[in-house]
N, C-alpha and C. Protein backbone atom coordinates (compact mmCIF):
# COMPACT_ATOMS: atom_id res chain seq x y z
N UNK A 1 -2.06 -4.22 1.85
CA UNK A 1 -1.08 -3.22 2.17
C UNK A 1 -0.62 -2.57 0.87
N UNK A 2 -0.63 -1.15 0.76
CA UNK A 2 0.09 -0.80 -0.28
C UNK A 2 1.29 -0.19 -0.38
N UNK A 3 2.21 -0.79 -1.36
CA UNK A 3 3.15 -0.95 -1.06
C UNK A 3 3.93 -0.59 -2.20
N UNK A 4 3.42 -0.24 -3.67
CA UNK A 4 3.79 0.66 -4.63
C UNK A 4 3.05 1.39 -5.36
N UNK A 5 3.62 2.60 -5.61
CA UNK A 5 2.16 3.88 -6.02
C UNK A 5 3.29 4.54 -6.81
N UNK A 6 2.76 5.17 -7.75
CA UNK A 6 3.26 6.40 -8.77
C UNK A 6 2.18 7.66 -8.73
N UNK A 7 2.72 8.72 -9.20
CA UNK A 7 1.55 10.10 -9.44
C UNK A 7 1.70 10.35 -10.99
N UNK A 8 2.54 9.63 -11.76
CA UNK A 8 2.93 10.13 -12.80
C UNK A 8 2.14 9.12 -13.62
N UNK A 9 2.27 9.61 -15.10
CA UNK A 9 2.50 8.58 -16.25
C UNK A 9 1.96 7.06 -16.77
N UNK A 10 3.26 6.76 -15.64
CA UNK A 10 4.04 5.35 -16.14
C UNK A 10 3.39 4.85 -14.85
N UNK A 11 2.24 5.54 -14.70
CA UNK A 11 1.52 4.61 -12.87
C UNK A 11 1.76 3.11 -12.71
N UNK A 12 1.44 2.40 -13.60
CA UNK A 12 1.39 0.94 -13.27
C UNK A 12 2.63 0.23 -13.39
N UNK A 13 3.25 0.56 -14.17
CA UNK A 13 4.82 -0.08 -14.18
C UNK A 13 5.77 0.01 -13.35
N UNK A 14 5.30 1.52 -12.87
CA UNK A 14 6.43 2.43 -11.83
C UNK A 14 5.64 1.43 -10.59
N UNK A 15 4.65 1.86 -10.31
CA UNK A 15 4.29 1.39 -9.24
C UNK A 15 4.65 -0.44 -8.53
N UNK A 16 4.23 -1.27 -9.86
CA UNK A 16 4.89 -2.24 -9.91
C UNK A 16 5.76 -2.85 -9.61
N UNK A 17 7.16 -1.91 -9.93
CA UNK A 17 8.56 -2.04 -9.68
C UNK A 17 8.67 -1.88 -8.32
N UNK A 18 8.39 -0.65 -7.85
CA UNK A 18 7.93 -0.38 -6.42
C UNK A 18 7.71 -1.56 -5.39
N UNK A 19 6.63 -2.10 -5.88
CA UNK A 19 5.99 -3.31 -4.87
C UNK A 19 7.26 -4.18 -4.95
N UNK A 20 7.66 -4.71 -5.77
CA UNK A 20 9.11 -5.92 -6.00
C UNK A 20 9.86 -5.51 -5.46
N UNK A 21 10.35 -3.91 -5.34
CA UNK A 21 11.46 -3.65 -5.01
C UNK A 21 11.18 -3.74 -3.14
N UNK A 22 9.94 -3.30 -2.98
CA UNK A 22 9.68 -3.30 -1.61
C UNK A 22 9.76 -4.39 -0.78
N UNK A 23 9.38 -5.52 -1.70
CA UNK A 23 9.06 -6.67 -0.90
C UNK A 23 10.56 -7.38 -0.87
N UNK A 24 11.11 -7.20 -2.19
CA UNK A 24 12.93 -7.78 -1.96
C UNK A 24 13.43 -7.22 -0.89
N UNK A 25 13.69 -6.37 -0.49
CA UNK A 25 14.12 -5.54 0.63
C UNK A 25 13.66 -6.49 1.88
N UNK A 26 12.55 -6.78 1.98
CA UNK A 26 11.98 -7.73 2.76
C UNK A 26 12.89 -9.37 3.14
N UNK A 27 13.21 -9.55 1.93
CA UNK A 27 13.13 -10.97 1.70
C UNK A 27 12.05 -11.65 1.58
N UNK A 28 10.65 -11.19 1.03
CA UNK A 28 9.91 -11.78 1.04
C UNK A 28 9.40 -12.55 -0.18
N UNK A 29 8.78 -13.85 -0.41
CA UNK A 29 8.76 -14.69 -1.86
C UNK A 29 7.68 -14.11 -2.52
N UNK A 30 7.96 -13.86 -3.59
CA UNK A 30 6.94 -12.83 -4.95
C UNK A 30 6.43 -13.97 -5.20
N UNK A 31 6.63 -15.67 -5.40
CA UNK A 31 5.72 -16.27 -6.40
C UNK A 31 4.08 -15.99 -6.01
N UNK A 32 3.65 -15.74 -5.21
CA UNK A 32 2.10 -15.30 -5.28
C UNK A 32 1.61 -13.95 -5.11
N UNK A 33 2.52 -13.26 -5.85
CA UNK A 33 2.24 -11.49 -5.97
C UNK A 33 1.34 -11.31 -6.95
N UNK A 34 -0.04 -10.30 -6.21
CA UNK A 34 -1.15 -10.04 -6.79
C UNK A 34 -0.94 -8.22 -7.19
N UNK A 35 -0.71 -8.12 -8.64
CA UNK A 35 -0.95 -6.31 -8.65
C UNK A 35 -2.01 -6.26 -9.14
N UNK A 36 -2.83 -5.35 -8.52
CA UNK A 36 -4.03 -4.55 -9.19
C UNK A 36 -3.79 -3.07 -9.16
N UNK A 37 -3.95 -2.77 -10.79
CA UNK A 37 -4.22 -1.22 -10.85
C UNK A 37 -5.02 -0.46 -11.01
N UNK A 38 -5.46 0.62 -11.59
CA UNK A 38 -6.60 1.10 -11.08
C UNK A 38 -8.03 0.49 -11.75
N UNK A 39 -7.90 -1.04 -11.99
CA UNK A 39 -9.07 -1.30 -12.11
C UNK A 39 -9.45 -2.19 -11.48
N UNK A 40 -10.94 -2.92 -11.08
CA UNK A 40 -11.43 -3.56 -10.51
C UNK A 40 -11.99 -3.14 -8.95
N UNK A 41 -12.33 -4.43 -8.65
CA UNK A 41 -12.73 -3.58 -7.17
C UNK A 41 -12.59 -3.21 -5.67
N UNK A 42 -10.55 -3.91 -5.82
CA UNK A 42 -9.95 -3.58 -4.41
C UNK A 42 -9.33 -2.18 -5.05
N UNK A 43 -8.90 -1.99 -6.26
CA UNK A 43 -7.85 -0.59 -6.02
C UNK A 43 -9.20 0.23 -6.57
N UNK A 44 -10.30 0.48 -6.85
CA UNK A 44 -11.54 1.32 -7.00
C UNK A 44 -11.56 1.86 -5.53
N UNK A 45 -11.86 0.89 -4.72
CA UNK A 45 -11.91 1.02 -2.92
C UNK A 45 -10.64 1.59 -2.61
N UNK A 46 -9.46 1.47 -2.64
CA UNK A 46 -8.38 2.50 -2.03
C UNK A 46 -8.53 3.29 -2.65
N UNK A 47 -8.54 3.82 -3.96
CA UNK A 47 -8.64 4.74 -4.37
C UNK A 47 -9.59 5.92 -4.22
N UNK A 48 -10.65 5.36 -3.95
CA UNK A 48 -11.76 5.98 -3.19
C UNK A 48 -11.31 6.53 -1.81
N UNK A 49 -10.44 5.49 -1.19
CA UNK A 49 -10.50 5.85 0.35
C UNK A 49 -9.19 7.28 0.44
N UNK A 50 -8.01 7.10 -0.81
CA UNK A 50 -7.07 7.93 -1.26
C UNK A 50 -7.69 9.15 -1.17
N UNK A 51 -8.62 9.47 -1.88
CA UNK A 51 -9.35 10.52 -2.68
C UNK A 51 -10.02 11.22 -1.15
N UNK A 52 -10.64 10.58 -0.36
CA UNK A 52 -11.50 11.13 1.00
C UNK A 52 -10.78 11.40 2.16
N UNK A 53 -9.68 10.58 2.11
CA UNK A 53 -9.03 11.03 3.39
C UNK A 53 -7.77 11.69 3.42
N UNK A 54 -7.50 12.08 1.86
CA UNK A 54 -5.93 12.64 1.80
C UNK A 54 -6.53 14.11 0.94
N UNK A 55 -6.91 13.31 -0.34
CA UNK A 55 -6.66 14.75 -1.66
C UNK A 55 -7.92 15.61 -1.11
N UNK A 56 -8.61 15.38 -0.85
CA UNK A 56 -10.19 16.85 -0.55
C UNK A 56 -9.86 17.12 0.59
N UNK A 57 -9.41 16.53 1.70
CA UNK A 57 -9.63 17.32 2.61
C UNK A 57 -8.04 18.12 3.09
N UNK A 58 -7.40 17.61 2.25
CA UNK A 58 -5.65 18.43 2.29
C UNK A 58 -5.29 19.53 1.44
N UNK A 59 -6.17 19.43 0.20
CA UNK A 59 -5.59 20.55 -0.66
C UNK A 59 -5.84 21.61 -0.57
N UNK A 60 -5.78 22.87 -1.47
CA UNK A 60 -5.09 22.81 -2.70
C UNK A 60 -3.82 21.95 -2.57
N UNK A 61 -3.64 21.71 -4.17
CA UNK A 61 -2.19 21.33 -4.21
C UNK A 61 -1.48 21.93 -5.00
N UNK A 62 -0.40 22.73 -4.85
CA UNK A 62 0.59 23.49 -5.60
C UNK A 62 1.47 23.12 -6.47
N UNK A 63 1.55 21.51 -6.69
CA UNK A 63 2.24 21.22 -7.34
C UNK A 63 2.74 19.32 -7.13
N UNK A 64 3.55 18.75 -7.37
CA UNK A 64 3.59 17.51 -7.65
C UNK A 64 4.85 17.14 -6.73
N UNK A 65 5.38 17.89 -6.47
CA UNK A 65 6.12 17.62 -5.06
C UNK A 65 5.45 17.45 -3.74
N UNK A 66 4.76 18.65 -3.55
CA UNK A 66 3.54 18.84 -2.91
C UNK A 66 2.38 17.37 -2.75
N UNK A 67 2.53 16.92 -3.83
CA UNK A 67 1.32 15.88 -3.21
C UNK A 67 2.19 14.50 -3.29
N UNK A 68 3.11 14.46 -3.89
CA UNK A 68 3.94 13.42 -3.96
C UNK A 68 4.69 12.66 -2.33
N UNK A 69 4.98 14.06 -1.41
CA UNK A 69 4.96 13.80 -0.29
C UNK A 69 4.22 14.04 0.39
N UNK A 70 3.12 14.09 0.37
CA UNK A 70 2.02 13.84 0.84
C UNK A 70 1.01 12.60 1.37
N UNK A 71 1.49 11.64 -0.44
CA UNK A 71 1.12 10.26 -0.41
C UNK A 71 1.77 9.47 0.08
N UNK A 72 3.05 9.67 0.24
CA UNK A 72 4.15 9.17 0.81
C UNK A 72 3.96 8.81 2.41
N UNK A 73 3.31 10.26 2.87
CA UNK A 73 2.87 10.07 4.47
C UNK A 73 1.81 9.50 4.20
N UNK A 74 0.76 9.34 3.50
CA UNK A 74 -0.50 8.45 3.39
C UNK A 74 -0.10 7.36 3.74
N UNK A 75 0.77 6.82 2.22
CA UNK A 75 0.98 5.17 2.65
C UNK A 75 1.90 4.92 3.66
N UNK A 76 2.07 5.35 4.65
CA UNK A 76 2.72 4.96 5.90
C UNK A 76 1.36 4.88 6.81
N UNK A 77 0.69 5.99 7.02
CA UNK A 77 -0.03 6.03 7.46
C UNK A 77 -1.03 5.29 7.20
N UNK A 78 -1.58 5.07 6.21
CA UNK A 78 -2.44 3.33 5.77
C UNK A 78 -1.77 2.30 6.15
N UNK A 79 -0.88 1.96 6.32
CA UNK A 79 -0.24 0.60 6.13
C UNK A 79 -0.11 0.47 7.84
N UNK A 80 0.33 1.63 8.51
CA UNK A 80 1.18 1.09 10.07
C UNK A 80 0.06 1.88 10.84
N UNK A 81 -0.33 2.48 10.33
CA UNK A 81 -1.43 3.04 12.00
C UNK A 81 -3.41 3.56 11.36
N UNK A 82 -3.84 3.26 10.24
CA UNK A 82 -5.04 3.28 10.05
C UNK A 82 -5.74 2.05 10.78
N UNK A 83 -6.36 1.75 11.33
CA UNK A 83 -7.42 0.73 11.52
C UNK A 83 -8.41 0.25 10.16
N UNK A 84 -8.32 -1.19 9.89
CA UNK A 84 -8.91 -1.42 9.02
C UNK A 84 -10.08 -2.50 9.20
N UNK A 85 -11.43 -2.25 9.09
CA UNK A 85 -12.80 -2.69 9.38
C UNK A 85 -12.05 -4.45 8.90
N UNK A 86 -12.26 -4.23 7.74
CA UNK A 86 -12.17 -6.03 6.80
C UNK A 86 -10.85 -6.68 7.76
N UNK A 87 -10.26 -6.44 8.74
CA UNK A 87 -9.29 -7.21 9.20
C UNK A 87 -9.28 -7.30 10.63
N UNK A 88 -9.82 -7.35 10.92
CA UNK A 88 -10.11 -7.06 12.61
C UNK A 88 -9.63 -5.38 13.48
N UNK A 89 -9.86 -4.36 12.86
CA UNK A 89 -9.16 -3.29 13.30
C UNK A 89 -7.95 -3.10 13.70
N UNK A 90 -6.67 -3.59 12.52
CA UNK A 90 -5.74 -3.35 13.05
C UNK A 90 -4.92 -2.92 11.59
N UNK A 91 -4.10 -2.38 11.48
CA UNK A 91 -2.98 -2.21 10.85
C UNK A 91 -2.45 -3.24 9.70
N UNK A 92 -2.55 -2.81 8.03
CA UNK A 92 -2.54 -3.77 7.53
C UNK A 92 -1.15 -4.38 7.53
N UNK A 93 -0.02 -3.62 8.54
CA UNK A 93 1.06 -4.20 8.37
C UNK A 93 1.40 -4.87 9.67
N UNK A 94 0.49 -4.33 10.80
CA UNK A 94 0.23 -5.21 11.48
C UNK A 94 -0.44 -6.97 11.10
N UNK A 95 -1.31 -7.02 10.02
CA UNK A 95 -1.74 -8.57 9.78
C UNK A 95 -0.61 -9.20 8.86
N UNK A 96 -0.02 -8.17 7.96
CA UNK A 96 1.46 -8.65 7.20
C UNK A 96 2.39 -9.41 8.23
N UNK A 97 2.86 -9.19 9.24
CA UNK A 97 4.02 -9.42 9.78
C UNK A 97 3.13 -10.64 11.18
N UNK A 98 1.95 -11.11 11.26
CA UNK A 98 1.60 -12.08 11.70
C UNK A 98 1.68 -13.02 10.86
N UNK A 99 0.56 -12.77 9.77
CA UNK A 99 0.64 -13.75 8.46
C UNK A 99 1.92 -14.09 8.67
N UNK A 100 3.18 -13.55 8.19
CA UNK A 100 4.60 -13.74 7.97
C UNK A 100 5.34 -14.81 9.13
N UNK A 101 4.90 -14.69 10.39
CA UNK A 101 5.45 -14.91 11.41
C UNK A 101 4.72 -16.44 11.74
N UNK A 102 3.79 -16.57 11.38
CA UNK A 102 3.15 -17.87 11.46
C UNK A 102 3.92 -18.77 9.97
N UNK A 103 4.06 -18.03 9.21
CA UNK A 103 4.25 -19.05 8.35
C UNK A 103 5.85 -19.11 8.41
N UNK A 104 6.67 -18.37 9.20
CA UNK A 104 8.08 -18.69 9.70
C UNK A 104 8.11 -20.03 10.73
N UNK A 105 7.01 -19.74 11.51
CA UNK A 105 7.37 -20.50 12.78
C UNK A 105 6.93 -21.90 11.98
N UNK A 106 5.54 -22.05 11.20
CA UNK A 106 5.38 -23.73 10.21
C UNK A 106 6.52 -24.14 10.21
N UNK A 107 7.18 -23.39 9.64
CA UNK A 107 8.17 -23.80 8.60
C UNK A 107 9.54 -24.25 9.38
N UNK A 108 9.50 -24.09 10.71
CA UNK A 108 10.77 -24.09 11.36
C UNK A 108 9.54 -25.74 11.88
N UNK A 109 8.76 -26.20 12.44
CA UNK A 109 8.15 -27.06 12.84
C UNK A 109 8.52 -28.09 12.16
């Protein structure tokens, strides 16, 4: 699920903060928080998938407001209603909030 992104700069730090800040909001436990930025070969693959299903087939872009909310509707739209092959076709925030919910109910057991 992605869950912090920047367009600017300071991409990886900003973005970073992002994810922590997202997941506190949650209440959810950071000790096994994985960031990858744009290297390797899960954020190569979103980024790829970024690039095909948002920036070529949406633009031009006029400017950085302009695409800033743009990505904004992306990652909603990735996270709560894309279908995703590697997970059984569903919503990666759909498998977030199972994952989550199983390991509530352990834990109450």
């Amino acid at each position: 699920m992605a869950v912090g992104w920047q367009l600017t700069t300071h991409l990886a730090l900003d973005a970073l903060q992002m994810a922590i800040w997202c997941r506190q909001q949650q209440a959810t436990d950071l000790s096994g928080l994985v960031h990858h930025s744009d290297r390797g070969m899960q954020a190569e693959s979103f980024r790829g998938l970024f690039k095909i299903e948002l920036i070529r087939p949406h633009g031009p872009w006029y400017g950085l407001d302009d695409l800033e909310l743009a990505t904004l509707e992306y990652i909603d739209w990735f996270n709560h209603r894309r279908l995703h092959g590697q997970i059984g076709m569903i919503p990666s925030a759909e498998l977030e909030a199972t994952y989550y919910a199983r390991i509530r109910s352990a834990n109450l057991t």
